[in-house]
C-alpha atoms as a PDB file:
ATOM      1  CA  UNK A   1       0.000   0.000   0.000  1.00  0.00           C
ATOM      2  CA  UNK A   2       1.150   3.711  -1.442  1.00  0.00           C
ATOM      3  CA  UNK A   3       1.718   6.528   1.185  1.00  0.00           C
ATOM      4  CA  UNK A   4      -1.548   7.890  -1.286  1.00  0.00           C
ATOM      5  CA  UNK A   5      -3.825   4.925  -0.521  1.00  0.00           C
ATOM      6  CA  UNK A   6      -2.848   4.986   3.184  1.00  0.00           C
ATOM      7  CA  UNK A   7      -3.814   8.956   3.449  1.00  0.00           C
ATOM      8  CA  UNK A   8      -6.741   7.814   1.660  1.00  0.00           C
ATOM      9  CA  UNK A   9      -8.219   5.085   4.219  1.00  0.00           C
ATOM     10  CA  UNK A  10      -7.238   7.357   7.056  1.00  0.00           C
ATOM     11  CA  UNK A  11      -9.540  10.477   5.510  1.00  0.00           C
ATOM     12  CA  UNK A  12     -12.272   7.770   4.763  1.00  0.00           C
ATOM     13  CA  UNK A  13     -12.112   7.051   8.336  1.00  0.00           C
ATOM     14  CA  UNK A  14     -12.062  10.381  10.211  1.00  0.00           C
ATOM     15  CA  UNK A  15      -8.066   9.696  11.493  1.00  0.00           C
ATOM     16  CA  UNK A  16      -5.262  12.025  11.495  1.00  0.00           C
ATOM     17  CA  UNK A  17      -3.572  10.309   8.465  1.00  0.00           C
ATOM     18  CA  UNK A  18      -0.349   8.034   8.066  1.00  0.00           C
ATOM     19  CA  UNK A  19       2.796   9.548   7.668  1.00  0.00           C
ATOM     20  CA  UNK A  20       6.016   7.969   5.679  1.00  0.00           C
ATOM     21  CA  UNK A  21       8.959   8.431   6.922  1.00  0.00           C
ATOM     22  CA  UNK A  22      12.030   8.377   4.495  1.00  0.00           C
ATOM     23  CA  UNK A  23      14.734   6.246   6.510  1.00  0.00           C
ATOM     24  CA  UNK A  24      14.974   4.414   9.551  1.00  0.00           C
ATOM     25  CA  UNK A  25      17.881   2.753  11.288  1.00  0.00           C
ATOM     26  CA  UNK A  26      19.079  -1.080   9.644  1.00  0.00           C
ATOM     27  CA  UNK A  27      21.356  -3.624  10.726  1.00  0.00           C
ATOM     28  CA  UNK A  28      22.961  -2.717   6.791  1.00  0.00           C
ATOM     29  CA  UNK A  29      25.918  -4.947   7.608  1.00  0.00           C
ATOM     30  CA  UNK A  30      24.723  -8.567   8.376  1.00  0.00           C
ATOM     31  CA  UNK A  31      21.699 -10.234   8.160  1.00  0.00           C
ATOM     32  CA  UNK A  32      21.172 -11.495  11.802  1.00  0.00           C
ATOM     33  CA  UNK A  33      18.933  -9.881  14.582  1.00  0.00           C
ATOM     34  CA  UNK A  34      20.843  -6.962  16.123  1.00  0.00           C
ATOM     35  CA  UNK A  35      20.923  -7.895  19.892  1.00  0.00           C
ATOM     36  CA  UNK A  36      17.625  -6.734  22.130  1.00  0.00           C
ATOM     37  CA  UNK A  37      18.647  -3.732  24.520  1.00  0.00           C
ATOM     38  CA  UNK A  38      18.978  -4.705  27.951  1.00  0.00           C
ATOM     39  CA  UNK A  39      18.240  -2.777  31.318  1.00  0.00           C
ATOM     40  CA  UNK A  40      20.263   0.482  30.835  1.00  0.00           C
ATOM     41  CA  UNK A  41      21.287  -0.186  27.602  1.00  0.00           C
ATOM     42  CA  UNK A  42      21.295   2.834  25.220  1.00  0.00           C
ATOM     43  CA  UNK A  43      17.777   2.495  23.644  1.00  0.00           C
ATOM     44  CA  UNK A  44      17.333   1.153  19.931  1.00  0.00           C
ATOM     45  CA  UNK A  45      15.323   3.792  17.495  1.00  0.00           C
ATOM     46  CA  UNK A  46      12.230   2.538  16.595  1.00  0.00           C
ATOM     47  CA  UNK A  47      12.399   1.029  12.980  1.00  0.00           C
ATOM     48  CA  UNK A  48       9.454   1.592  10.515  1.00  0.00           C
ATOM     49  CA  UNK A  49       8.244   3.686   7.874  1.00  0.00           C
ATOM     50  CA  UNK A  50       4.642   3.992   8.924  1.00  0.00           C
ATOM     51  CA  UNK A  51       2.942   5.723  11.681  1.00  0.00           C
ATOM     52  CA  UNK A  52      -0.552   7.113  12.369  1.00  0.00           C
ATOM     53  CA  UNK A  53      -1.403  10.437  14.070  1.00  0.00           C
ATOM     54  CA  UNK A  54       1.879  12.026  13.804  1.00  0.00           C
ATOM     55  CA  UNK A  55       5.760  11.208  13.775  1.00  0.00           C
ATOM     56  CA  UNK A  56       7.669  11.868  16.517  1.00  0.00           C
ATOM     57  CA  UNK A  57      11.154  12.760  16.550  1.00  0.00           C
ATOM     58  CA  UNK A  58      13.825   9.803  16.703  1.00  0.00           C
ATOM     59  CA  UNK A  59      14.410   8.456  20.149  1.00  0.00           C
ATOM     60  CA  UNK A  60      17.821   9.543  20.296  1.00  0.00           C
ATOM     61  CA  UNK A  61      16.193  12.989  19.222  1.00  0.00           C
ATOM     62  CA  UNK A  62      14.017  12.839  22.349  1.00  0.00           C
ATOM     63  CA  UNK A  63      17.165  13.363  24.906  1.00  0.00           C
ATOM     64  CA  UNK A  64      15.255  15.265  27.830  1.00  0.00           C
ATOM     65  CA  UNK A  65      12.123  13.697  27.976  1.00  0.00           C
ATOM     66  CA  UNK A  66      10.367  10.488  28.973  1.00  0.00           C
ATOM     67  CA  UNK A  67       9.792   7.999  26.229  1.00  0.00           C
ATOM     68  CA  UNK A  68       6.986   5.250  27.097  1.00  0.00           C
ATOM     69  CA  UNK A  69       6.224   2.802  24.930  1.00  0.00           C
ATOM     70  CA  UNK A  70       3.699   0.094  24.607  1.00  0.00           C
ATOM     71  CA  UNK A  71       4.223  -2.888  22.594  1.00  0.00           C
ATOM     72  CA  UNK A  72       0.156  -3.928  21.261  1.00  0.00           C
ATOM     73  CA  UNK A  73      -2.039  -5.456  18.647  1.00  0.00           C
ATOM     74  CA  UNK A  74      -5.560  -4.692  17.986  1.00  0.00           C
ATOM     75  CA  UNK A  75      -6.998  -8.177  18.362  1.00  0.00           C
ATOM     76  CA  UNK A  76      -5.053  -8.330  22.519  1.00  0.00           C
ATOM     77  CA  UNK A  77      -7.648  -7.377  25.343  1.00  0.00           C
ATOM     78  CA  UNK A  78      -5.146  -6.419  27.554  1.00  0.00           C
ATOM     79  CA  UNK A  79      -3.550  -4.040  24.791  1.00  0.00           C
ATOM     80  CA  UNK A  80      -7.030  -2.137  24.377  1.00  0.00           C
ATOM     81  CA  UNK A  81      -7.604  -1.728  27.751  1.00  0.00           C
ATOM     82  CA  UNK A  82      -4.207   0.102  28.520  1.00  0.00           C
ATOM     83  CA  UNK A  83      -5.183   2.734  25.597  1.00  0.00           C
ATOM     84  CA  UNK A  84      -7.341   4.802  27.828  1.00  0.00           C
ATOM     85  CA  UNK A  85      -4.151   5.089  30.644  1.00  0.00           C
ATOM     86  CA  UNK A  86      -1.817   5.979  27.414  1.00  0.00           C
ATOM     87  CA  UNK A  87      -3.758   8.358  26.621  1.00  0.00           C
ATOM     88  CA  UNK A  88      -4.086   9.920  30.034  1.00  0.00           C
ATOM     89  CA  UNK A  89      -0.154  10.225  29.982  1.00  0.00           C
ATOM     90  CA  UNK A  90      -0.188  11.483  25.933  1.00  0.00           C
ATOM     91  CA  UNK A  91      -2.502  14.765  27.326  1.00  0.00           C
ATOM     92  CA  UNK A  92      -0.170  15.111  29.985  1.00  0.00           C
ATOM     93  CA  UNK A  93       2.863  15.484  27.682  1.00  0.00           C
ATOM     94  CA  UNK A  94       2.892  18.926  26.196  1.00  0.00           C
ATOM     95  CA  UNK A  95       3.326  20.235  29.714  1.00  0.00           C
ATOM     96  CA  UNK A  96       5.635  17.655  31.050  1.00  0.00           C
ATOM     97  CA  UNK A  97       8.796  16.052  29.567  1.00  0.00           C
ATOM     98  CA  UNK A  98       7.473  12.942  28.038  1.00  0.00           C
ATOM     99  CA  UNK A  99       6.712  11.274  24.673  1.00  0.00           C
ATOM    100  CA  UNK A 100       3.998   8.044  24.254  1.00  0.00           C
ATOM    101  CA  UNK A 101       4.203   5.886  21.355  1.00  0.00           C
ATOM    102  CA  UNK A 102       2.275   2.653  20.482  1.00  0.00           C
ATOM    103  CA  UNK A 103       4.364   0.162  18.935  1.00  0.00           C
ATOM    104  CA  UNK A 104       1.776  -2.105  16.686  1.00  0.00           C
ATOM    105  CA  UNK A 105       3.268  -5.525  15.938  1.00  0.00           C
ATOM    106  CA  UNK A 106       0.560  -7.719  14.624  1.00  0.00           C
ATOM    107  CA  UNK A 107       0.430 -11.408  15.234  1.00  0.00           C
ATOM    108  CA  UNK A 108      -2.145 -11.878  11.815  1.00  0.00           C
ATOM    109  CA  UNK A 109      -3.066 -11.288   8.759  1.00  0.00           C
ATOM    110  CA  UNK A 110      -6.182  -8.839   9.583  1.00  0.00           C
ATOM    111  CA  UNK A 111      -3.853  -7.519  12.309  1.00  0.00           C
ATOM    112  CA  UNK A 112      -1.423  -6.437   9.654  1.00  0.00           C
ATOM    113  CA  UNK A 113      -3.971  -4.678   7.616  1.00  0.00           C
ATOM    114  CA  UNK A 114      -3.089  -1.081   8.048  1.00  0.00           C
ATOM    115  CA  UNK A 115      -6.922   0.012   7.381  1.00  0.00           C
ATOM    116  CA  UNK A 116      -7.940  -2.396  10.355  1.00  0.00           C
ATOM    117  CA  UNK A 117      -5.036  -0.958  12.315  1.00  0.00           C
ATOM    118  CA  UNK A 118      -6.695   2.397  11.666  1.00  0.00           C
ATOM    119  CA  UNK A 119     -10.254   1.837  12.278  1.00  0.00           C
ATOM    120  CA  UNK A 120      -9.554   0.231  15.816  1.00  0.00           C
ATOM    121  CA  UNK A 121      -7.075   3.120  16.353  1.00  0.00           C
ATOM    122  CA  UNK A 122     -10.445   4.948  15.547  1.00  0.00           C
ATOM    123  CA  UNK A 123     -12.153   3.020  18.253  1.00  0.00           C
ATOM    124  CA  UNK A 124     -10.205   3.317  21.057  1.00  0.00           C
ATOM    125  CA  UNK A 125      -9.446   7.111  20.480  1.00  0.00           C
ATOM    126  CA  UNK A 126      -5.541   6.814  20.349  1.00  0.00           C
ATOM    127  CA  UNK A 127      -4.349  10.438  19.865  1.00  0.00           C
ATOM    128  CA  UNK A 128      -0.695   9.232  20.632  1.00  0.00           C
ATOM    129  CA  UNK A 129       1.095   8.053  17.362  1.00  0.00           C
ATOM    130  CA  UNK A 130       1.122   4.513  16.619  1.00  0.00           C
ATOM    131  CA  UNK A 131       3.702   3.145  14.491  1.00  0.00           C
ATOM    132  CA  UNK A 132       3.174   0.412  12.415  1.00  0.00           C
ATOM    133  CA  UNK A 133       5.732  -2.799  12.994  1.00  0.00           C
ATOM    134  CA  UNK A 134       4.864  -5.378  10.421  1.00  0.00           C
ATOM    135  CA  UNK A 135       8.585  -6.394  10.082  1.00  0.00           C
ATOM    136  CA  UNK A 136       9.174  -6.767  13.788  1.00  0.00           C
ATOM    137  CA  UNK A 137      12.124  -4.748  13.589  1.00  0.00           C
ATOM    138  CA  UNK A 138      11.427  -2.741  16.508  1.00  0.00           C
ATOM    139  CA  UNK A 139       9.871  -5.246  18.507  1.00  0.00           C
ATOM    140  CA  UNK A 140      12.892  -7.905  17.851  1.00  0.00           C
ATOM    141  CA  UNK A 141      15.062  -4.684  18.571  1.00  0.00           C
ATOM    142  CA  UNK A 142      13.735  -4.567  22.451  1.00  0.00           C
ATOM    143  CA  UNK A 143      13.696  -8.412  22.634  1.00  0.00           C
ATOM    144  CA  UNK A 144      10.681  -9.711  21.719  1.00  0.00           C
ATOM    145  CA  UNK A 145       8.462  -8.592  24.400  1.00  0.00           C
ATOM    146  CA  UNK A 146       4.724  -9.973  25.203  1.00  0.00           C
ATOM    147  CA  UNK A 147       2.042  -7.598  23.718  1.00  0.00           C
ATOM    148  CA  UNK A 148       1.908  -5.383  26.818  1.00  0.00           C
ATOM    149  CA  UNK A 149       4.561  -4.476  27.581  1.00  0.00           C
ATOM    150  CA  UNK A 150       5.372  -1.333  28.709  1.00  0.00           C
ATOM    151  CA  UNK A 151       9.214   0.310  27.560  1.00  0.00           C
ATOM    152  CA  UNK A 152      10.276   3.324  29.292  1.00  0.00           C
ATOM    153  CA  UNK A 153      13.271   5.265  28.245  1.00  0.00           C
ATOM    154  CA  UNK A 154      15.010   8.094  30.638  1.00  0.00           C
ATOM    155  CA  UNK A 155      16.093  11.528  29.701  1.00  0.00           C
ATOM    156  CA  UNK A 156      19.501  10.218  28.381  1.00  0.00           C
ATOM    157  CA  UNK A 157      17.927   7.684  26.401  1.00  0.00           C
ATOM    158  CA  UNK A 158      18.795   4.787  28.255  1.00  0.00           C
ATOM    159  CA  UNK A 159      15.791   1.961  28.461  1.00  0.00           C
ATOM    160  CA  UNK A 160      14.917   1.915  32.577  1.00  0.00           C
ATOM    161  CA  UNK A 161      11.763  -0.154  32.117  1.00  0.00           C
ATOM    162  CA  UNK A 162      10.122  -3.191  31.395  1.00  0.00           C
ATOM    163  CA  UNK A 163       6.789  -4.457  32.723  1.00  0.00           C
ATOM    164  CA  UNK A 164       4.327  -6.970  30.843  1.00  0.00           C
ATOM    165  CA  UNK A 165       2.608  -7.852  33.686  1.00  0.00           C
ATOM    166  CA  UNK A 166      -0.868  -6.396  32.020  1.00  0.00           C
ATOM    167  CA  UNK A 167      -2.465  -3.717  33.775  1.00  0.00           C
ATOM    168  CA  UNK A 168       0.477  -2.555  36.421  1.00  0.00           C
ATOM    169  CA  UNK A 169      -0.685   0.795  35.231  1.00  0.00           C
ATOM    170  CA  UNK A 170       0.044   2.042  39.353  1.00  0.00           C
ATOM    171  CA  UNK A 171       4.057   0.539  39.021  1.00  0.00           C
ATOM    172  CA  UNK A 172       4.140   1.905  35.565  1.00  0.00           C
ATOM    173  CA  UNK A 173       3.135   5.633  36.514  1.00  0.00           C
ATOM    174  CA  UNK A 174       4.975   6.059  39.533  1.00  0.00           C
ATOM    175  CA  UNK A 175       8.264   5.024  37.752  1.00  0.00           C
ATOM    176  CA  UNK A 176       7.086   7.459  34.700  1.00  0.00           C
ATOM    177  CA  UNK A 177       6.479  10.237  37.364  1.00  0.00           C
ATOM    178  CA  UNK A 178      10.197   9.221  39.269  1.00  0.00           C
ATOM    179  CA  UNK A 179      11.931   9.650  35.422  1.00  0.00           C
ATOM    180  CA  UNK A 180      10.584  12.427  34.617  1.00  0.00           C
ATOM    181  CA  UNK A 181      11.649  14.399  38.126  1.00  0.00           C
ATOM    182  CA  UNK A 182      14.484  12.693  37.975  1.00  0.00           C
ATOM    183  CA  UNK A 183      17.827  14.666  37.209  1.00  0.00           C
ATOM    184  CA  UNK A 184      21.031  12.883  37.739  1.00  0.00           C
ATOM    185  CA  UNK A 185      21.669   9.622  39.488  1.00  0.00           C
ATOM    186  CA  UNK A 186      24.856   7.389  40.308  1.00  0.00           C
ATOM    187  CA  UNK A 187      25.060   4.785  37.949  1.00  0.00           C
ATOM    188  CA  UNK A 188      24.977   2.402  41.285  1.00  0.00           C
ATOM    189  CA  UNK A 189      21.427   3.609  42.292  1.00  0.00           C
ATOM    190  CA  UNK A 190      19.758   3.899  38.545  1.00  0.00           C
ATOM    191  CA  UNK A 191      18.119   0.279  38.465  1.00  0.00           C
ATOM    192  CA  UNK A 192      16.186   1.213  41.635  1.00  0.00           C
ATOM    193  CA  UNK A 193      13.920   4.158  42.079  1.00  0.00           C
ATOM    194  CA  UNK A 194      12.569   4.645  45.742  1.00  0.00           C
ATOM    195  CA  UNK A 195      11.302   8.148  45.423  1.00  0.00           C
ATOM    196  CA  UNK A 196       7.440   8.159  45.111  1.00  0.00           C
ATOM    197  CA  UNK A 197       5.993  11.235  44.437  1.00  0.00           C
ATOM    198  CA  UNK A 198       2.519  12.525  43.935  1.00  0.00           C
ATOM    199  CA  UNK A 199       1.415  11.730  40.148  1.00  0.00           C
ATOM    200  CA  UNK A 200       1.750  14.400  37.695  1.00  0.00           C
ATOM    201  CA  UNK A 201      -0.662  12.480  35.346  1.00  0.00           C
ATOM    202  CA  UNK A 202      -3.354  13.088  37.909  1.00  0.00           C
END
């Protein structure tokens, strides 16, 4: 499908349209999986092409915000009901240092439909931008994770978080909230956040 056709469903359906993005980050000197990140482990970009609502800049673009991301699929239950909590945290995000994305990585064939993808994007009101992760490059870049999961990435860009135990929303905010107060931290103390402030998504 043509970047026209894809504009073209999204008018039909009443979405903010699909965007294209010229280049994204490849593995352009072997063929085998580049190795998941690990706790603390410089972040991977996110590699696709396609993504609905809007682009947002590269991760390593984003140094100085938040970065949470959710790994989903249309046809998971647990996936739809975290949209309405991702969106809570998207509003919050013009006045506090943070970024949401939805990473879509579709287990079948009417899961990889980008029109389907776009009509339940429809139907759960995402206003964060979704990209599109047919390949799996960006979900075999973060190791594979159960549709879920939650990724949360730290003003430097390191990746500080990951939960897929389904609807830990609580866990998940409070360590958002910790990241983005946070300012500097020994290396010795960064895998363990104690501080638990009042939410600013509240």
């Amino acid at each position: 499908m043509n970047l026209d056709a894809i504009v073209f469903v999204a008018a039909g359906l009443g979405i903010a349209g699909a965007f294209m993005r010229s280049k994204f980050p490849r593995n352009t000197t072997t063929n085998a999986p580049m190795a998941p990140a690990r706790i603390d482990d410089r972040a991977p970009e996110i590699r696709s092409d396609v993504w609905f609502n809007y682009v947002p800049p590269s991760i390593s673009r984003l140094r100085g915000r938040v970065v949470v991301m959710q790994f989903w699929r249309f046809g998971c239950a647990h996936c739809r009901s975290a949209a309405s909590h991702l969106n809570r945290w998207h509003k919050a995000a013009s006045r506090k240092k943070l970024e949401v994305i939805g990473v879509h990585t579709p287990k079948s064939k009417q899961e990889k439909d980008l029109s389907n993808v776009l009509l339940e994007t429809r139907k759960l009101g995402i206003d964060y931008p979704v990209v599109i992760d047919n390949e799996n490059y960006t979900w075999d870049s973060f190791g594979r994770p159960d549709h879920s999961t939650f990724c949360v990435i730290d003003k430097a860009g390191a990746l500080r978080y990951v939960s897929n135990r389904a609807l830990d929303y609580n866990e998940t905010e409070r360590l958002i909230t910790n990241l983005v107060l946070e300012k500097k931290s020994p290396s010795s103390t960064r895998r363990t956040l104690v501080c638990r402030p009042k939410s600013v998504y509240s």
